[in-house]
C-alpha atoms as a PDB file:
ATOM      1  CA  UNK A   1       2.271 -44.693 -66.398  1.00  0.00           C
ATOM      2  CA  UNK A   2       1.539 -45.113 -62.571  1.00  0.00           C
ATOM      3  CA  UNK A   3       3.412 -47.308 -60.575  1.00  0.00           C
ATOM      4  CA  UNK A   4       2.351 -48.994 -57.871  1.00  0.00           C
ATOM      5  CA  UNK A   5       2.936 -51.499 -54.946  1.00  0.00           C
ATOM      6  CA  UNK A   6       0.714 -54.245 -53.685  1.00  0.00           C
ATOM      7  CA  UNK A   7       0.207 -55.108 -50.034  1.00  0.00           C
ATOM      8  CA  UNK A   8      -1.220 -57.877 -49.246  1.00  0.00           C
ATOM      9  CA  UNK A   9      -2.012 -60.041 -45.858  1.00  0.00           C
ATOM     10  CA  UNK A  10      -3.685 -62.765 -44.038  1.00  0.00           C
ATOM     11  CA  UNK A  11      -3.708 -63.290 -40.216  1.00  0.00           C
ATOM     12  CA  UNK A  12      -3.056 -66.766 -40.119  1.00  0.00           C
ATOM     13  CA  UNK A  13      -0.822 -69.508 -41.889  1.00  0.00           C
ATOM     14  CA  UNK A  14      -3.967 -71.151 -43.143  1.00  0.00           C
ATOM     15  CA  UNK A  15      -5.325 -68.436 -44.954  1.00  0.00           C
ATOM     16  CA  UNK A  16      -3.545 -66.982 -48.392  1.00  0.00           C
ATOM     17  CA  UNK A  17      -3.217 -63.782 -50.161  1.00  0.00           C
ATOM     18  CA  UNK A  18      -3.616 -65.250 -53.627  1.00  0.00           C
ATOM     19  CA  UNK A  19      -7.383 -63.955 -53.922  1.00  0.00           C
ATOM     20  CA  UNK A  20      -6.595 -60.119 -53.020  1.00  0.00           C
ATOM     21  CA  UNK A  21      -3.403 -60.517 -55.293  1.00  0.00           C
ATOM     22  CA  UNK A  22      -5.787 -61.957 -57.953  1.00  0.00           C
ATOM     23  CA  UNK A  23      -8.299 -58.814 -58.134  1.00  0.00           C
ATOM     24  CA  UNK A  24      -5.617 -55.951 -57.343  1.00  0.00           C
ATOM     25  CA  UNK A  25      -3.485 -56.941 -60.451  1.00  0.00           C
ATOM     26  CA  UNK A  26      -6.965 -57.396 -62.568  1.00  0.00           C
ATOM     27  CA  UNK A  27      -7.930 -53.569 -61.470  1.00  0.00           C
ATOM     28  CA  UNK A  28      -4.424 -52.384 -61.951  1.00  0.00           C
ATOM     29  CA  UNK A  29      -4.151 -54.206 -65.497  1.00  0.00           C
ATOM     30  CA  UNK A  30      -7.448 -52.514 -66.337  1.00  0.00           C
ATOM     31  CA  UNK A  31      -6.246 -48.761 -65.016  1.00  0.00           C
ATOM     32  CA  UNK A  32      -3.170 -49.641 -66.738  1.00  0.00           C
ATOM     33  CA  UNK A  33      -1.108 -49.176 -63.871  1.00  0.00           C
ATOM     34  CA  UNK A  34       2.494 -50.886 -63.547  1.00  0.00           C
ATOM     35  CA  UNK A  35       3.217 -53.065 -60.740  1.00  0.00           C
ATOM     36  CA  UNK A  36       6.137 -52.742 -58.931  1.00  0.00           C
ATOM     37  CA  UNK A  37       6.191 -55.541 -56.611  1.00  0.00           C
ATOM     38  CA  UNK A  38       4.073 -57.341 -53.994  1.00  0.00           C
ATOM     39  CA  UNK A  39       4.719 -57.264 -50.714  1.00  0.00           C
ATOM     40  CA  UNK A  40       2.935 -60.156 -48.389  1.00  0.00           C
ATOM     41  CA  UNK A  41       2.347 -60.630 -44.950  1.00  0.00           C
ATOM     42  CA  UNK A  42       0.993 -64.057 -44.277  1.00  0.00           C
ATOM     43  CA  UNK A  43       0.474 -64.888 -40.827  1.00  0.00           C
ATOM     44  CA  UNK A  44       0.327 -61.872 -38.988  1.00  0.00           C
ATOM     45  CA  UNK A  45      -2.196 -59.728 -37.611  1.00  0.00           C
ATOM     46  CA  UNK A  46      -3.214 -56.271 -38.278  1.00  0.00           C
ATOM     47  CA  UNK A  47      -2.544 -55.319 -34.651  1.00  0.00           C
ATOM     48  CA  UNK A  48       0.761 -56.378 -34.720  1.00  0.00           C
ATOM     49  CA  UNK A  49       3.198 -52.545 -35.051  1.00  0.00           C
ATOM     50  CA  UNK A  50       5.319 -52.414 -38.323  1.00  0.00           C
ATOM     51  CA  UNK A  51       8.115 -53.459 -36.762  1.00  0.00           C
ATOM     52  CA  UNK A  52       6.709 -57.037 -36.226  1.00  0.00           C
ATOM     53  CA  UNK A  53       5.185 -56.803 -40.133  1.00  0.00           C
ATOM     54  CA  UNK A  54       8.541 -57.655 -42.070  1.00  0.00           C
ATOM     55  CA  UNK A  55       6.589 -56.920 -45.608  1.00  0.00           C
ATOM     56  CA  UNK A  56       4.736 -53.933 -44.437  1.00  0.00           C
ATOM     57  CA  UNK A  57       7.945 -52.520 -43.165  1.00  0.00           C
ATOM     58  CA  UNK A  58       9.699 -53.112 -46.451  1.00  0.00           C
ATOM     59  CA  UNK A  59       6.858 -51.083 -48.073  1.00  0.00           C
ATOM     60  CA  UNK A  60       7.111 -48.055 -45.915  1.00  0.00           C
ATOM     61  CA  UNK A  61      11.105 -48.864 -46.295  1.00  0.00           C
ATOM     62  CA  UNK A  62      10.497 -48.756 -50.418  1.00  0.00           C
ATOM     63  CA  UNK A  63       8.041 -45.994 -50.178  1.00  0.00           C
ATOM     64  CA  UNK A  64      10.210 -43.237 -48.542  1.00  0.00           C
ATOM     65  CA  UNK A  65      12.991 -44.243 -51.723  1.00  0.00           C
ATOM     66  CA  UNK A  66       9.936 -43.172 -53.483  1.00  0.00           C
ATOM     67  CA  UNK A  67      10.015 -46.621 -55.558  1.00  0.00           C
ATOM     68  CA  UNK A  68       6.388 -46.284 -56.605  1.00  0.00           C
ATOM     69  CA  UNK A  69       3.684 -43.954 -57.273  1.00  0.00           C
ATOM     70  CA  UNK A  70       0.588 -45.513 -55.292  1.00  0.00           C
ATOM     71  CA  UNK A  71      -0.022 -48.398 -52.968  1.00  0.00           C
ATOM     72  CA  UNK A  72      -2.720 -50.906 -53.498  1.00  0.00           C
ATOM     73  CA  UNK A  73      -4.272 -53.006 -50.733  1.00  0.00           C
ATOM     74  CA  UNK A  74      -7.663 -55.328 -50.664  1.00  0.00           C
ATOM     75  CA  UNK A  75      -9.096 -53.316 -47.930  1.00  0.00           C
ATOM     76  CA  UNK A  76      -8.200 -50.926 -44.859  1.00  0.00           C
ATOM     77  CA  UNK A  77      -8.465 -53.561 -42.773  1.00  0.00           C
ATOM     78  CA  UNK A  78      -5.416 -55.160 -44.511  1.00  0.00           C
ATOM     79  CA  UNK A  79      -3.074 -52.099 -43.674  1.00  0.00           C
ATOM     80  CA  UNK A  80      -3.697 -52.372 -39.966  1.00  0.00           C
ATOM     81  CA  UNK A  81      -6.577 -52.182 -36.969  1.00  0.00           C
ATOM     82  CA  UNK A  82      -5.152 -49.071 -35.254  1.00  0.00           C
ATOM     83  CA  UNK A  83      -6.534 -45.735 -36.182  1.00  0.00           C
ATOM     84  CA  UNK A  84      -3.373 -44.392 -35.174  1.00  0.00           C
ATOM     85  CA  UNK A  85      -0.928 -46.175 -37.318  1.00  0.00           C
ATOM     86  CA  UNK A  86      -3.308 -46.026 -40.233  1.00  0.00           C
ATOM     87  CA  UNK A  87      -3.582 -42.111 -40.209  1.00  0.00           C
ATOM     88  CA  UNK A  88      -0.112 -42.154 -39.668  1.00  0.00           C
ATOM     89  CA  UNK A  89       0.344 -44.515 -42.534  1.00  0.00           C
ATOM     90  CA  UNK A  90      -1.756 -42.177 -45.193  1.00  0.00           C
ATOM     91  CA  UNK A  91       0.008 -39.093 -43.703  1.00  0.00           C
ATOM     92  CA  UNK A  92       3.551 -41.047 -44.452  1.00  0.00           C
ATOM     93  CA  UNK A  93       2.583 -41.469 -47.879  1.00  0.00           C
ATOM     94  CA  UNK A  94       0.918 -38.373 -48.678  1.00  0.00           C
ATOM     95  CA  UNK A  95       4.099 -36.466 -47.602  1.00  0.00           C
ATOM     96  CA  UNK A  96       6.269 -38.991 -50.039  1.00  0.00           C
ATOM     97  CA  UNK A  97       3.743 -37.426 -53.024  1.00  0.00           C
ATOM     98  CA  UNK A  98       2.050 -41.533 -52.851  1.00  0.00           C
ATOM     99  CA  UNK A  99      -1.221 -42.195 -53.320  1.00  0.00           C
ATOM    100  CA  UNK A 100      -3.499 -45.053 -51.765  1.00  0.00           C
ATOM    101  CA  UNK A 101      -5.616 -47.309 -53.960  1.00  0.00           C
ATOM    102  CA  UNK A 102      -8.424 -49.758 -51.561  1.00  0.00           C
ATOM    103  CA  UNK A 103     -10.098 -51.958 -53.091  1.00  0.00           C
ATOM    104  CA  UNK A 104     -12.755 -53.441 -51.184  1.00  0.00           C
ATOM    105  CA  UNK A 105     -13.922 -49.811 -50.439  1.00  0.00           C
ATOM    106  CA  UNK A 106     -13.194 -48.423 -53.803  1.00  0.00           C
ATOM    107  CA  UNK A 107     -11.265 -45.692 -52.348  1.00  0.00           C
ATOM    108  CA  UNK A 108      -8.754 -43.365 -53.969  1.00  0.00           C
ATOM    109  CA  UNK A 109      -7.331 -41.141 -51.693  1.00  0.00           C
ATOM    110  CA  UNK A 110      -5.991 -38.840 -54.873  1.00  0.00           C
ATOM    111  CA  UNK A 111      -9.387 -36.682 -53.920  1.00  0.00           C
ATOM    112  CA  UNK A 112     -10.387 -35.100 -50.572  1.00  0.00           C
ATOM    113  CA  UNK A 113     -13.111 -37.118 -50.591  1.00  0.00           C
ATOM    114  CA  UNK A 114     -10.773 -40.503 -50.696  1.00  0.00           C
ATOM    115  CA  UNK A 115      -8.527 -39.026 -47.681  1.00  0.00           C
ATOM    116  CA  UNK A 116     -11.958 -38.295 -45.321  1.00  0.00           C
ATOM    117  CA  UNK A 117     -13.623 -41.685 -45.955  1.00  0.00           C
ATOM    118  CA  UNK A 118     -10.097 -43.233 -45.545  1.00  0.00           C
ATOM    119  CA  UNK A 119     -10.029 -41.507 -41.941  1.00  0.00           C
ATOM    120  CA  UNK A 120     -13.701 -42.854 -41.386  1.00  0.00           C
ATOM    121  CA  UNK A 121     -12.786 -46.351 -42.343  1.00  0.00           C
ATOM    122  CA  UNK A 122      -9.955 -46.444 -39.975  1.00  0.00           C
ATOM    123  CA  UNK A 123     -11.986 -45.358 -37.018  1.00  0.00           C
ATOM    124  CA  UNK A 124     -14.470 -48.694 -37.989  1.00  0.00           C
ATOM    125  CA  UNK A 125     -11.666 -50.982 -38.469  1.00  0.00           C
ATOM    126  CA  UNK A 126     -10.600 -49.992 -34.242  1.00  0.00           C
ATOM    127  CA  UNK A 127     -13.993 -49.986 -33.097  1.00  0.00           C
ATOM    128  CA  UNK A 128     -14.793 -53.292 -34.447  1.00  0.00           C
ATOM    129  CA  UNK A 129     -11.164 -54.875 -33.034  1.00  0.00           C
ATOM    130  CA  UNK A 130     -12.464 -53.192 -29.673  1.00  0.00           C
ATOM    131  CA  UNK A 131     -15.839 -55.048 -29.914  1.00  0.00           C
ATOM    132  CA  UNK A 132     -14.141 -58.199 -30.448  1.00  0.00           C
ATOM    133  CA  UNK A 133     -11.388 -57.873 -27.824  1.00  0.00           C
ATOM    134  CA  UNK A 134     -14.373 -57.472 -25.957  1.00  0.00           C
ATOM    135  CA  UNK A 135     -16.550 -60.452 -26.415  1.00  0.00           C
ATOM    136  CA  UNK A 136     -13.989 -62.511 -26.023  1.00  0.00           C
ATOM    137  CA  UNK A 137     -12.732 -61.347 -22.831  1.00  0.00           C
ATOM    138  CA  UNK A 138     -16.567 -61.715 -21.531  1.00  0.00           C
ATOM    139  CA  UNK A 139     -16.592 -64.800 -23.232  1.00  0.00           C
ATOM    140  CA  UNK A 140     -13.795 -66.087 -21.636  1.00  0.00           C
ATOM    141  CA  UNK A 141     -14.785 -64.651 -17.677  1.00  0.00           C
ATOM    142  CA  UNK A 142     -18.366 -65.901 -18.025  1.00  0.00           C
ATOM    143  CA  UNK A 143     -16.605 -69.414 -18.970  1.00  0.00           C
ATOM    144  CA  UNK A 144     -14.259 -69.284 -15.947  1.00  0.00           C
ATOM    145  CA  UNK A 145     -17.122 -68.027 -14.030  1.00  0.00           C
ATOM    146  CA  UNK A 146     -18.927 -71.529 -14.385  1.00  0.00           C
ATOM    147  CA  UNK A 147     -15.693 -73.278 -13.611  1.00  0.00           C
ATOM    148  CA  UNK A 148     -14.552 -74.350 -16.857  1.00  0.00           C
ATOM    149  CA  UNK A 149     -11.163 -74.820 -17.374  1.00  0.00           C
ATOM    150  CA  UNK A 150      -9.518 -72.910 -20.181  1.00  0.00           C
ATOM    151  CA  UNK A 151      -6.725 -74.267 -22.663  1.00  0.00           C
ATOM    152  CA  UNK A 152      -6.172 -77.156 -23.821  1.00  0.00           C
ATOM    153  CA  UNK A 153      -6.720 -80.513 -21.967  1.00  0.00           C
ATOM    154  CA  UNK A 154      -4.243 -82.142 -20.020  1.00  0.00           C
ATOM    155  CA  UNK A 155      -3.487 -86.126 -21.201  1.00  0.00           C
ATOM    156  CA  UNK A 156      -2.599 -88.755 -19.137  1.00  0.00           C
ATOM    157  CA  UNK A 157       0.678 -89.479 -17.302  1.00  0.00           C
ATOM    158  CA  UNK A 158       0.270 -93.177 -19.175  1.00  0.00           C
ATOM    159  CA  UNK A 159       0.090 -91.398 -22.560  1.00  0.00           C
ATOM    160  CA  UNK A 160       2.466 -88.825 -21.546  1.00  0.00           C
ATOM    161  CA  UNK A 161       4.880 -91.809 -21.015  1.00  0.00           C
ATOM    162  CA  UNK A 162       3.533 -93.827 -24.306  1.00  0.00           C
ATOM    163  CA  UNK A 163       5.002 -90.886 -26.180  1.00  0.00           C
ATOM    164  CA  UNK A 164       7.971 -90.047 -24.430  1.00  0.00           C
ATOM    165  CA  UNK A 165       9.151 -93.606 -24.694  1.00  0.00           C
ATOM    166  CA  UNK A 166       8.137 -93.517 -28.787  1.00  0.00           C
ATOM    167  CA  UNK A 167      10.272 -90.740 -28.627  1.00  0.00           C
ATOM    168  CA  UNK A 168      13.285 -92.212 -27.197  1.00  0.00           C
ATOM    169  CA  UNK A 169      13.222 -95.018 -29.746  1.00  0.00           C
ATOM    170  CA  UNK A 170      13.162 -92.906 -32.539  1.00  0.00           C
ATOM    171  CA  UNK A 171      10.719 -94.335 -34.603  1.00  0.00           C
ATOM    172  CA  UNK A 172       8.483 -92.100 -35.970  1.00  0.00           C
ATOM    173  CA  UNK A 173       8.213 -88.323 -36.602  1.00  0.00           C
ATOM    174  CA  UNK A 174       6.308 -86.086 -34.714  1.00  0.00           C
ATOM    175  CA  UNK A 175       3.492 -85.805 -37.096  1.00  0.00           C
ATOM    176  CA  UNK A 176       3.146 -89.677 -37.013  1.00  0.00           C
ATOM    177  CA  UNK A 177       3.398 -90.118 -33.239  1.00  0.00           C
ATOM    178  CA  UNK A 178       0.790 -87.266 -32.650  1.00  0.00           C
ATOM    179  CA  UNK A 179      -1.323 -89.027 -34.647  1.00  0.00           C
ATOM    180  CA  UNK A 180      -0.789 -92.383 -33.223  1.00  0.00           C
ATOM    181  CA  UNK A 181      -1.300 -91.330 -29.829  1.00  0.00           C
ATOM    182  CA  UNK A 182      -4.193 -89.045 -30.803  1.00  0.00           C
ATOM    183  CA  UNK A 183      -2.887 -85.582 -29.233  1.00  0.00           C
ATOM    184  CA  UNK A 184      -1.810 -82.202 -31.336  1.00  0.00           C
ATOM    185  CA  UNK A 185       1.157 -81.917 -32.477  1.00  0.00           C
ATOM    186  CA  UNK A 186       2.243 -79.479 -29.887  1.00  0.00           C
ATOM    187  CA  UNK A 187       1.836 -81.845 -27.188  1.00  0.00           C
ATOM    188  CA  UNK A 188       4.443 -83.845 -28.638  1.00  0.00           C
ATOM    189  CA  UNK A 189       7.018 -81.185 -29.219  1.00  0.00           C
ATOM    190  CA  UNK A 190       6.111 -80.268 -25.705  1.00  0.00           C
ATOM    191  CA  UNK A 191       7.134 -83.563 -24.129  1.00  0.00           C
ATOM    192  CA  UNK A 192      10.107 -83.878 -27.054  1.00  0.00           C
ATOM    193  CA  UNK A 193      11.474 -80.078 -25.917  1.00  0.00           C
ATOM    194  CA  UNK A 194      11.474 -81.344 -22.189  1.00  0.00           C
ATOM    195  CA  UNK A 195      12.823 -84.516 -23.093  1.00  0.00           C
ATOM    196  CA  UNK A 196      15.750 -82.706 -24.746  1.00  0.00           C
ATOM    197  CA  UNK A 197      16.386 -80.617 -21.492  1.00  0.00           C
END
């Protein structure tokens, strides 16, 4: 029986992994492949090296102990935006003996096939992180170009002092007291954190 390892991840907190976790276990119950363990990175973008990807690191960690047979993940996209890293990645594995299971793209890179389109896929993935990177830059200088101020706005020095004095009485939480005082919560760690120096 083959065993394999699930990677999953989302690039923010508000997103989850349960959905890709949901329909890699249905294909590997179906396959009758044995899962290993999961390995989720919730949070953190694909850019982001394997050093700053705890699980992904543990899976290239697990994979060179040769813990598992294949690895499963949603879609390329998931394993990271660099073409680099992800040829890297495959090459990693394919010296280990492991095999790479995508979902998304139905890829298996057990056939020649699998490795070429996986290769193909990765150059997509960069080009469209490029093409983002992009707009937003141009986004961002044709904003500043019309003299808009980026970031978030600045609040009064009366409601700056509203807070900081809700503070010092100890009252409420910061949750509550951004609330009250209708600013994010960041504002309000921001005045606590100076408060505290």
């Amino acid at each position: 029986m083959k065993t394999v390892a699930i990677y999953t991840r989302v690039s923010t907190d508000r997103q989850t992994t349960e959905n890709q976790e949901r329909e890699l276990n249905e294909v590997a119950a179906r396959m009758g492949w044995r899962i290993v363990k999961v390995y989720r990175d919730e949070g953190v973008s694909g850019a982001k090296s394997r050093a700053e990807r705890p699980a992904f690191d543990e899976l290239c960690k697990d994979a060179a102990r040769r813990r598992f047979d294949m690895v499963m993940a949603w879609s390329v996209d998931r394993l990271g935006r660099s073409l680099q890293d992800l040829v890297g990645f495959l090459s990693e594995l394919h010296a280990l003996g492991i095999d790479l299971f995508l979902h998304q793209q139905g890829l298996d890179t057990t056939t020649p096939a699998g490795k070429a389109m996986f290769q193909m896929m990765g150059v997509f993935a960069e080009f469209e992180r490029a093409m983002i990177r992009e707009r937003v830059k141009s986004g961002l200088e044709r904003a500043k170009s019309k003299g808009k101020t980026l970031g978030r706005p600045t609040i009064g020095p009366e409601k700056e002092a509203a807070i900081r004095a809700d503070l010092k009485a100890g009252t409420a939480g910061i949750l509550k007291l951004a609330a009250k005082h209708k600013v994010g919560v960041g504002t309000v760690q921001r005045i606590k954190a100076a408060l505290a120096a």
